[in-house]
N, C-alpha and C. Protein backbone atom coordinates (compact mmCIF):
# COMPACT_ATOMS: atom_id res chain seq x y z
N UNK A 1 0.84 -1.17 0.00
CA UNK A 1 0.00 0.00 0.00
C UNK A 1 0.89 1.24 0.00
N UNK A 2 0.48 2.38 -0.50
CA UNK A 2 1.32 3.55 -1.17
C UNK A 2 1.08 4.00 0.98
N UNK A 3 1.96 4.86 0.75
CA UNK A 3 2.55 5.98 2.15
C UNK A 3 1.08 6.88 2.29
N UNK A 4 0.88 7.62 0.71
CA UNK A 4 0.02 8.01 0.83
C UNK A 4 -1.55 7.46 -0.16
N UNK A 5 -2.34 7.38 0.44
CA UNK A 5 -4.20 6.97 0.14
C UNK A 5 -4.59 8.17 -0.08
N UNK A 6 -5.26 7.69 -1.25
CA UNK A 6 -6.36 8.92 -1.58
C UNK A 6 -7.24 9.34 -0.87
N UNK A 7 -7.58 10.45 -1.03
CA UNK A 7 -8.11 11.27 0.24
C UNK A 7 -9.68 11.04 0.35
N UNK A 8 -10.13 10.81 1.54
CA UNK A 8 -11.24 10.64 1.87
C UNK A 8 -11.69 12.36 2.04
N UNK A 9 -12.91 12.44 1.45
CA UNK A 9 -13.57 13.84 1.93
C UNK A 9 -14.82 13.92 2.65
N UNK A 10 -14.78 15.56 2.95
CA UNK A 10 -16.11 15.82 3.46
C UNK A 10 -16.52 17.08 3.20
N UNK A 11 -17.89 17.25 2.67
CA UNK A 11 -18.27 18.55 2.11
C UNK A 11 -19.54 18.68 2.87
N UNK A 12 -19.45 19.90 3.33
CA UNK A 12 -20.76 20.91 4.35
C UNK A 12 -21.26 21.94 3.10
N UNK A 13 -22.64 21.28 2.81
CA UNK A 13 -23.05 22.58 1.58
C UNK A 13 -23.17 24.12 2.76
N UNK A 14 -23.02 24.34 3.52
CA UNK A 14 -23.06 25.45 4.12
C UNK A 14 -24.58 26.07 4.26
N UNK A 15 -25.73 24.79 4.40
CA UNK A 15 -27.01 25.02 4.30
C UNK A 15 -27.53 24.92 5.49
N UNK A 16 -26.83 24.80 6.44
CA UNK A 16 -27.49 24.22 8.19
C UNK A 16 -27.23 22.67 8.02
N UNK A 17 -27.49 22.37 9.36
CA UNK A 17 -27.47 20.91 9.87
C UNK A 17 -25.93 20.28 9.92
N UNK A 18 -26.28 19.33 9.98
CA UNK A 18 -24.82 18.49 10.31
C UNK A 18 -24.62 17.83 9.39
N UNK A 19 -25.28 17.55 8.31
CA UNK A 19 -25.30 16.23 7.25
C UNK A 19 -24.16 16.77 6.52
N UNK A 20 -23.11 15.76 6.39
CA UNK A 20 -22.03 16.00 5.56
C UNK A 20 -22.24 15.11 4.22
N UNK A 21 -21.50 15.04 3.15
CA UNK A 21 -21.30 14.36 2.04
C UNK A 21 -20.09 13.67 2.03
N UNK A 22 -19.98 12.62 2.30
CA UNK A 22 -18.45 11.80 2.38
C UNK A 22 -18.29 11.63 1.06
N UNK A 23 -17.03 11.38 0.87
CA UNK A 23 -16.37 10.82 -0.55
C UNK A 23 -15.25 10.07 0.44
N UNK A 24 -15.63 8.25 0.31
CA UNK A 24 -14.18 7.23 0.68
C UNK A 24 -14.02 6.50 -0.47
N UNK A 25 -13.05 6.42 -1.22
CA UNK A 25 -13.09 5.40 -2.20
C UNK A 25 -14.49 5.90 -3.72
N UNK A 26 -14.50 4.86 -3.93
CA UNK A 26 -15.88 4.55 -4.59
C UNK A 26 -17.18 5.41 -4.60
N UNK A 27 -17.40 5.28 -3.00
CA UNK A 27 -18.20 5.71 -2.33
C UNK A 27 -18.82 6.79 -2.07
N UNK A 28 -19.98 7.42 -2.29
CA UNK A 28 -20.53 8.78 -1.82
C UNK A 28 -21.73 8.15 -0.25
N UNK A 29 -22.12 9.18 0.93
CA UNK A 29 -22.65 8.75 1.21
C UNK A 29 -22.75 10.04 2.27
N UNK A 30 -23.98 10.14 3.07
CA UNK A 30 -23.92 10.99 4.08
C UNK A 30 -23.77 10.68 5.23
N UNK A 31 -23.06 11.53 6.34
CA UNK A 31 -22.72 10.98 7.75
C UNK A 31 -23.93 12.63 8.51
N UNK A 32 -23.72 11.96 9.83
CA UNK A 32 -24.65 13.00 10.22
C UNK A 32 -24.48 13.02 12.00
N UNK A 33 -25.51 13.12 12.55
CA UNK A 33 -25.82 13.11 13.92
C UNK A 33 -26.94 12.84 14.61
N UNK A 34 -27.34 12.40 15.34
CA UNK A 34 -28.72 12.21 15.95
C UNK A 34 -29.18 13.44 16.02
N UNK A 35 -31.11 12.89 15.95
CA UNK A 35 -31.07 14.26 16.12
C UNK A 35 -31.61 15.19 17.38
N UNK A 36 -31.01 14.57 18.82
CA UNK A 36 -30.62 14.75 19.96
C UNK A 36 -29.29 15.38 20.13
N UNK A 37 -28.63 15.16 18.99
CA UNK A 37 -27.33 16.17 18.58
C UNK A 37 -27.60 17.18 17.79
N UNK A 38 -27.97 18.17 17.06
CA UNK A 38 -28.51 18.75 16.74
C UNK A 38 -28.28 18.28 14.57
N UNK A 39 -28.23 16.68 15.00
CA UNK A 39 -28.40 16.36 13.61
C UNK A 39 -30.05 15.71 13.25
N UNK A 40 -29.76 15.46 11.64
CA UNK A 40 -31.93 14.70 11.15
C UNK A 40 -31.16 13.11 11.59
N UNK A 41 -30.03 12.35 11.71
CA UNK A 41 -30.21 11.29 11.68
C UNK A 41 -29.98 10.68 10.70
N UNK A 42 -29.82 11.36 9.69
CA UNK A 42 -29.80 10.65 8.07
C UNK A 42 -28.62 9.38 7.39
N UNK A 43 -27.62 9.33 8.63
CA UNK A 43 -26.44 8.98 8.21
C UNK A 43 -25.79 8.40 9.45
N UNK A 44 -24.55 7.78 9.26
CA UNK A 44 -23.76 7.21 10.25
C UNK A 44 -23.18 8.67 10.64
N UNK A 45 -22.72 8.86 12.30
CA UNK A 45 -22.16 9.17 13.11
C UNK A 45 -20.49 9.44 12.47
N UNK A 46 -19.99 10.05 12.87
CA UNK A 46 -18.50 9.96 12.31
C UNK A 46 -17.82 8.55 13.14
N UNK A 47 -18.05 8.72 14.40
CA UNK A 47 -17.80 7.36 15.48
C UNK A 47 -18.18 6.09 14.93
N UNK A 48 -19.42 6.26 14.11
CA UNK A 48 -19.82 4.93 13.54
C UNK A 48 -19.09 4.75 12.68
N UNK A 49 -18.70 5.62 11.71
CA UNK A 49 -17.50 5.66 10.51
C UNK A 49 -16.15 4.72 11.20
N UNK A 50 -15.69 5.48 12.02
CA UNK A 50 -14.47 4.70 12.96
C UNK A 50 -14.84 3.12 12.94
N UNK A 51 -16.08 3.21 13.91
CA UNK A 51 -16.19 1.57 14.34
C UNK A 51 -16.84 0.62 12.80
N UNK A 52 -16.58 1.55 11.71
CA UNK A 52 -17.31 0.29 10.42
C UNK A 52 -15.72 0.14 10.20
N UNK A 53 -14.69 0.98 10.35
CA UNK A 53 -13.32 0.86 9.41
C UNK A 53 -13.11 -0.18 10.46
N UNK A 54 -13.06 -0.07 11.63
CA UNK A 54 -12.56 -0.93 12.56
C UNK A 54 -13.04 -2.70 12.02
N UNK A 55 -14.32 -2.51 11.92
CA UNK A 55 -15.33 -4.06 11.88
C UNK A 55 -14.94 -4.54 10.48
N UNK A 56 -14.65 -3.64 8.90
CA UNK A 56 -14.27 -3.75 7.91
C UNK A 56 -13.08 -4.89 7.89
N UNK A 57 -11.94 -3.71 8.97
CA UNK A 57 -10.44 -4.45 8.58
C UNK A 57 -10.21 -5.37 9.24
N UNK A 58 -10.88 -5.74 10.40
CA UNK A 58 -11.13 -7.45 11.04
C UNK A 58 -11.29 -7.74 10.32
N UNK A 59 -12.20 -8.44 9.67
CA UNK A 59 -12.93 -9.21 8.77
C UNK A 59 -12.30 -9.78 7.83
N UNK A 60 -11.44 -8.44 7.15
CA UNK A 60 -10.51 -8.66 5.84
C UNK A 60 -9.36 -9.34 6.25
N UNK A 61 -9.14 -8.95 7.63
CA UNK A 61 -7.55 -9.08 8.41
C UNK A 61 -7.82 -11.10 8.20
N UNK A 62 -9.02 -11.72 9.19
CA UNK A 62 -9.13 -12.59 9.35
C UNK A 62 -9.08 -13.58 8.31
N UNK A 63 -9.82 -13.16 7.14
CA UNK A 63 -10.11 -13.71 6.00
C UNK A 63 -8.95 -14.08 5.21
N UNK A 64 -8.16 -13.18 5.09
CA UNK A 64 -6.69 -12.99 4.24
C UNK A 64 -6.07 -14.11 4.89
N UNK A 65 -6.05 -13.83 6.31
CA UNK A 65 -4.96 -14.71 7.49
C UNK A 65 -5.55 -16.10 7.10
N UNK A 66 -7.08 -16.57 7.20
CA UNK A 66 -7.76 -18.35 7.39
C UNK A 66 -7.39 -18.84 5.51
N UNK A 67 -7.71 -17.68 4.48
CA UNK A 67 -7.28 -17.96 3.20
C UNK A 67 -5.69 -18.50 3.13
N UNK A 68 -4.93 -17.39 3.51
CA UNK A 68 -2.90 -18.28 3.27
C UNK A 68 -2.93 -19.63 4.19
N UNK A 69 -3.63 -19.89 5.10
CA UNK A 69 -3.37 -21.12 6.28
C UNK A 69 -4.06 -22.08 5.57
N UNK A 70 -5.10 -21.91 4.19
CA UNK A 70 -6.23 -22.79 4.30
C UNK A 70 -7.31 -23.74 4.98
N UNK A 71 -7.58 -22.73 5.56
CA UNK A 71 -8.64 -22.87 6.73
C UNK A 71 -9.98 -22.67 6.65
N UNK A 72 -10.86 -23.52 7.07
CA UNK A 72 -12.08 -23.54 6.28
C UNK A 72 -12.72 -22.50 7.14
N UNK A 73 -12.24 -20.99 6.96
CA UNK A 73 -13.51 -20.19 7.65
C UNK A 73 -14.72 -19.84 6.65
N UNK A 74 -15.90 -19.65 7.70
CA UNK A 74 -17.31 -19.63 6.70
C UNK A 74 -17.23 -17.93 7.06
N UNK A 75 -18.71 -17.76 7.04
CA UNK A 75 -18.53 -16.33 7.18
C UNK A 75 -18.22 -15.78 8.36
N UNK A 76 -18.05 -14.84 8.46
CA UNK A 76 -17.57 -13.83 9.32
C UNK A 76 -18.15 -12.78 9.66
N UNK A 77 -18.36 -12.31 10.88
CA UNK A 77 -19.58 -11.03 11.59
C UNK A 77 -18.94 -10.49 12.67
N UNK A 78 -18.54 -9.17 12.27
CA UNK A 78 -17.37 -8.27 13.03
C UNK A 78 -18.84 -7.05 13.58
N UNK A 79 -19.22 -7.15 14.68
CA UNK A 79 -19.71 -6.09 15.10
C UNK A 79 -19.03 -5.17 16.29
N UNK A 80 -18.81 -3.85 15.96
CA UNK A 80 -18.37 -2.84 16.61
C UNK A 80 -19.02 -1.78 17.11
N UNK A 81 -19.28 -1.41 18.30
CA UNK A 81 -19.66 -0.65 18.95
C UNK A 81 -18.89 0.46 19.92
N UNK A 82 -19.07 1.63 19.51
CA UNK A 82 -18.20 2.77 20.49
C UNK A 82 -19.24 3.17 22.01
N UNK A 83 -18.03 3.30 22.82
CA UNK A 83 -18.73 3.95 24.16
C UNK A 83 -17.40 5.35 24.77
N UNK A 84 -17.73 6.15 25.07
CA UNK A 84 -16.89 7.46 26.07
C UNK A 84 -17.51 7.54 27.19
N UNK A 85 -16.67 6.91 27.97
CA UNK A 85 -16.43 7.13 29.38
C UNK A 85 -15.57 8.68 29.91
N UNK A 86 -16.41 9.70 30.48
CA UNK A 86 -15.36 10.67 30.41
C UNK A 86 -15.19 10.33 31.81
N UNK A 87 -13.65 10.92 31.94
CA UNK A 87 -12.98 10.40 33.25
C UNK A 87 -11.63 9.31 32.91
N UNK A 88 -12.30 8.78 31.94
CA UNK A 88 -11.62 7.37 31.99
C UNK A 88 -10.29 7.38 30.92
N UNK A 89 -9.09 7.00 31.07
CA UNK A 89 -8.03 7.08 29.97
C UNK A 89 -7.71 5.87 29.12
N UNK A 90 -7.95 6.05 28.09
CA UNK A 90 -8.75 6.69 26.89
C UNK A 90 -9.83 7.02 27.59
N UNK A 91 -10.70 7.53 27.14
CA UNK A 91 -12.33 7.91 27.49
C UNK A 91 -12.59 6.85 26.42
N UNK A 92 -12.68 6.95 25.00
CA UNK A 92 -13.29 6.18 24.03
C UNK A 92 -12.87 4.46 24.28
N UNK A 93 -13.43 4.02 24.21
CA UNK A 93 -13.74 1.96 24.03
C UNK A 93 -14.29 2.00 22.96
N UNK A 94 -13.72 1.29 21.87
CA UNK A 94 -14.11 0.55 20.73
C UNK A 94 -14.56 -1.24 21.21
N UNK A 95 -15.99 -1.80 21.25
CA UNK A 95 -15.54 -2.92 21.97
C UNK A 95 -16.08 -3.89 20.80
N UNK A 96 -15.38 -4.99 20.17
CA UNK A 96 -16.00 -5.61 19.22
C UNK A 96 -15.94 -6.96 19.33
N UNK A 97 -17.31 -7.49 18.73
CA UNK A 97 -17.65 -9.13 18.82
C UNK A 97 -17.75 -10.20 17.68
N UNK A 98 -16.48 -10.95 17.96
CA UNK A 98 -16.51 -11.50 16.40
C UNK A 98 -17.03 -12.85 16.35
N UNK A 99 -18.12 -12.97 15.52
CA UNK A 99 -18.76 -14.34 14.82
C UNK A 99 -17.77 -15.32 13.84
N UNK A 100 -16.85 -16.61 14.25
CA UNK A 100 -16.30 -17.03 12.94
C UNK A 100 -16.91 -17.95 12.94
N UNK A 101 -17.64 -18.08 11.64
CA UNK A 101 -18.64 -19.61 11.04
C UNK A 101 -17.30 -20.82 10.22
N UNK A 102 -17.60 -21.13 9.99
CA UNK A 102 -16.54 -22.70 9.76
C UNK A 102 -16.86 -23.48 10.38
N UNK A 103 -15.84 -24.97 10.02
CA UNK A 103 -15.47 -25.69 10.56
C UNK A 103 -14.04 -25.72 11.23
N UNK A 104 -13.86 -24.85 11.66
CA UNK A 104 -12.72 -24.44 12.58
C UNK A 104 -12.46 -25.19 13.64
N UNK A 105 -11.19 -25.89 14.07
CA UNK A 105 -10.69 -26.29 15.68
C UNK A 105 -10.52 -24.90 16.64
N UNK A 106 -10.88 -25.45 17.86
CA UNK A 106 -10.67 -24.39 19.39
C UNK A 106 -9.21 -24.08 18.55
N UNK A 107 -7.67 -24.69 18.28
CA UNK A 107 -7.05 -23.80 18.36
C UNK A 107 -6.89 -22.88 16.89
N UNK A 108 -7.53 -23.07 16.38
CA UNK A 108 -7.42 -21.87 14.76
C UNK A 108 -8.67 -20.95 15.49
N UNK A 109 -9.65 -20.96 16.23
CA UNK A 109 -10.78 -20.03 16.56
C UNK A 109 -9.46 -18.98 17.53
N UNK A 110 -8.78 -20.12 17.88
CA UNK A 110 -8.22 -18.75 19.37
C UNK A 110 -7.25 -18.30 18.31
N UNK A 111 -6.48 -18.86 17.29
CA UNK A 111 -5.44 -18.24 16.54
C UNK A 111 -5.74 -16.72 15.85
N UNK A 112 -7.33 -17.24 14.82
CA UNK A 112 -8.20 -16.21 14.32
C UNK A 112 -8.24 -14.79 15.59
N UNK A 113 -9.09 -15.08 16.90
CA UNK A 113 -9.14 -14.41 17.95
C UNK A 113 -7.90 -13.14 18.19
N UNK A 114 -6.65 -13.87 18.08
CA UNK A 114 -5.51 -12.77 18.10
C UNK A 114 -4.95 -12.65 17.06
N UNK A 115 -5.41 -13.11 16.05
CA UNK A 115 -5.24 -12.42 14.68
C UNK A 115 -5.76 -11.03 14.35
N UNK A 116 -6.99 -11.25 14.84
CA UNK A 116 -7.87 -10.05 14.86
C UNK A 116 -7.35 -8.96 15.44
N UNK A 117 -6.32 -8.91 16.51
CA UNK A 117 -5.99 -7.96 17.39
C UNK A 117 -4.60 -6.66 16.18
N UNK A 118 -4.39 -7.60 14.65
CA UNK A 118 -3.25 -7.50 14.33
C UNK A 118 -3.81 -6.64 12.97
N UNK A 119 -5.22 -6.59 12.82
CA UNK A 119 -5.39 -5.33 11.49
C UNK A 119 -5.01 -4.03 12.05
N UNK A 120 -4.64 -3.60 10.45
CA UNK A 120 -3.83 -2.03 10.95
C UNK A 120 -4.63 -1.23 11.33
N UNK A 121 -5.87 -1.26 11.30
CA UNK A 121 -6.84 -0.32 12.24
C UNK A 121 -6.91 -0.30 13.28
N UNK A 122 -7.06 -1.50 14.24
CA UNK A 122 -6.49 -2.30 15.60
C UNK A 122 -5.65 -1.55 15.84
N UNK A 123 -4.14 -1.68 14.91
CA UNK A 123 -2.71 -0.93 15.71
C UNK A 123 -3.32 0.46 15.71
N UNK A 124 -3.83 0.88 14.41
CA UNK A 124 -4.18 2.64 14.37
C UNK A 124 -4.29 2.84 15.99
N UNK A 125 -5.54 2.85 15.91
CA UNK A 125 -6.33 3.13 17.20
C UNK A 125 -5.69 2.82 18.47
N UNK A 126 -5.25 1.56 18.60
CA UNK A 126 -4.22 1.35 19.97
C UNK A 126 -3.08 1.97 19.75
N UNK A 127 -2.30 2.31 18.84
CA UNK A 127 -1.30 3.00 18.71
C UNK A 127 -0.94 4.50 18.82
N UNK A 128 -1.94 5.37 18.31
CA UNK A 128 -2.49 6.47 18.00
C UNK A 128 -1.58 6.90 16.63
N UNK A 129 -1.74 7.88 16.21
CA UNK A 129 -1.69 8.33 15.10
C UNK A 129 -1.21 9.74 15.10
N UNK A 130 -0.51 10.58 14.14
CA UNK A 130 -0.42 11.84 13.81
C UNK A 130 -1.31 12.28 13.15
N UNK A 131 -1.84 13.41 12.93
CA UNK A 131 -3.05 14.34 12.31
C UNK A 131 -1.93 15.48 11.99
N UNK A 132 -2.11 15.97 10.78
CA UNK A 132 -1.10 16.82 10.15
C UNK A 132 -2.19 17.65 9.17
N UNK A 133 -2.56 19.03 9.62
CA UNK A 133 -3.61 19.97 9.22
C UNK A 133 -2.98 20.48 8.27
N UNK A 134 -3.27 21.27 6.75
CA UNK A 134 -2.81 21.84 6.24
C UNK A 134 -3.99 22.80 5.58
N UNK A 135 -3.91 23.99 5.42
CA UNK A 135 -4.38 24.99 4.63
C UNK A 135 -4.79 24.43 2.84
N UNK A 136 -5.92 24.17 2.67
CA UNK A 136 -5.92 23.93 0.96
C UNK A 136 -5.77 25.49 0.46
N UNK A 137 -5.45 25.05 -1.09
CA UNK A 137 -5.43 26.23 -1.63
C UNK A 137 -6.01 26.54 -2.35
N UNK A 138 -7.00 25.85 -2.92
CA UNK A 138 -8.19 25.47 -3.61
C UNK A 138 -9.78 25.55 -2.61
């Protein structure tokens, strides 16, 4: 994978509300806020954004890993859920529950198990990251 990925965006028509226009990939789609946040609801959360990349790169992580071993995994169900605890260090918990269907042995389920711990989203997040702001000029 290149150093640098094409850029994911986000565009605010500057009309009110919170509803943004993502551009990831392929993809167009709107993210938003409850609307107990002062969003309509229309869209995933930015947090939910986090916890789909998170549930995404399990999945792929696992799949790639049971494919080179040839391992009969069936499907796979990565659900992720965020919670903020303020007070607490981190405050944010990403906590996720993984389904592996197969015919898998106890020890390829526990292998899979800390495999999972090893997608680069996993390290992202446990690792933390740099954020590097720049002025467009456009």
């Amino acid at each position: 994978m290149d150093a640098q990925s094409n850029p994911a965006t986000a565009d605010d028509s500057g009309h009110g509300g919170l509803q943004i226009l993502i551009g990831a990939g392929p993809a167009r789609f709107v993210a938003d806020e409850p609307v107990g946040l002062s969003g309509l609801g229309l869209g995933p959360t930015p947090h939910d954004l986090v916890s789909a990349g998170l549930a995404a790169c399990t999945s792929q992580t696992l799949r790639l890993y049971a494919k080179r071993k040839a391992w009969p995994l069936g499907a796979v169900h990565v659900a992720v859920t965020h919670e903020r605890q303020a007070g607490e260090q981190p405050a944010d918990t990403f906590i996720r529950h993984i389904r592996l269907g197969g015919d898998l042995s106890n020890e390829q389920r526990t292998r899979l198990m800390e495999i999972a711990d090893m997608c680069p989203i996993h390290r992202l997040l446990t690792a933390g990251a740099r954020v590097t702001t720049k002025m467009a000029t456009v």
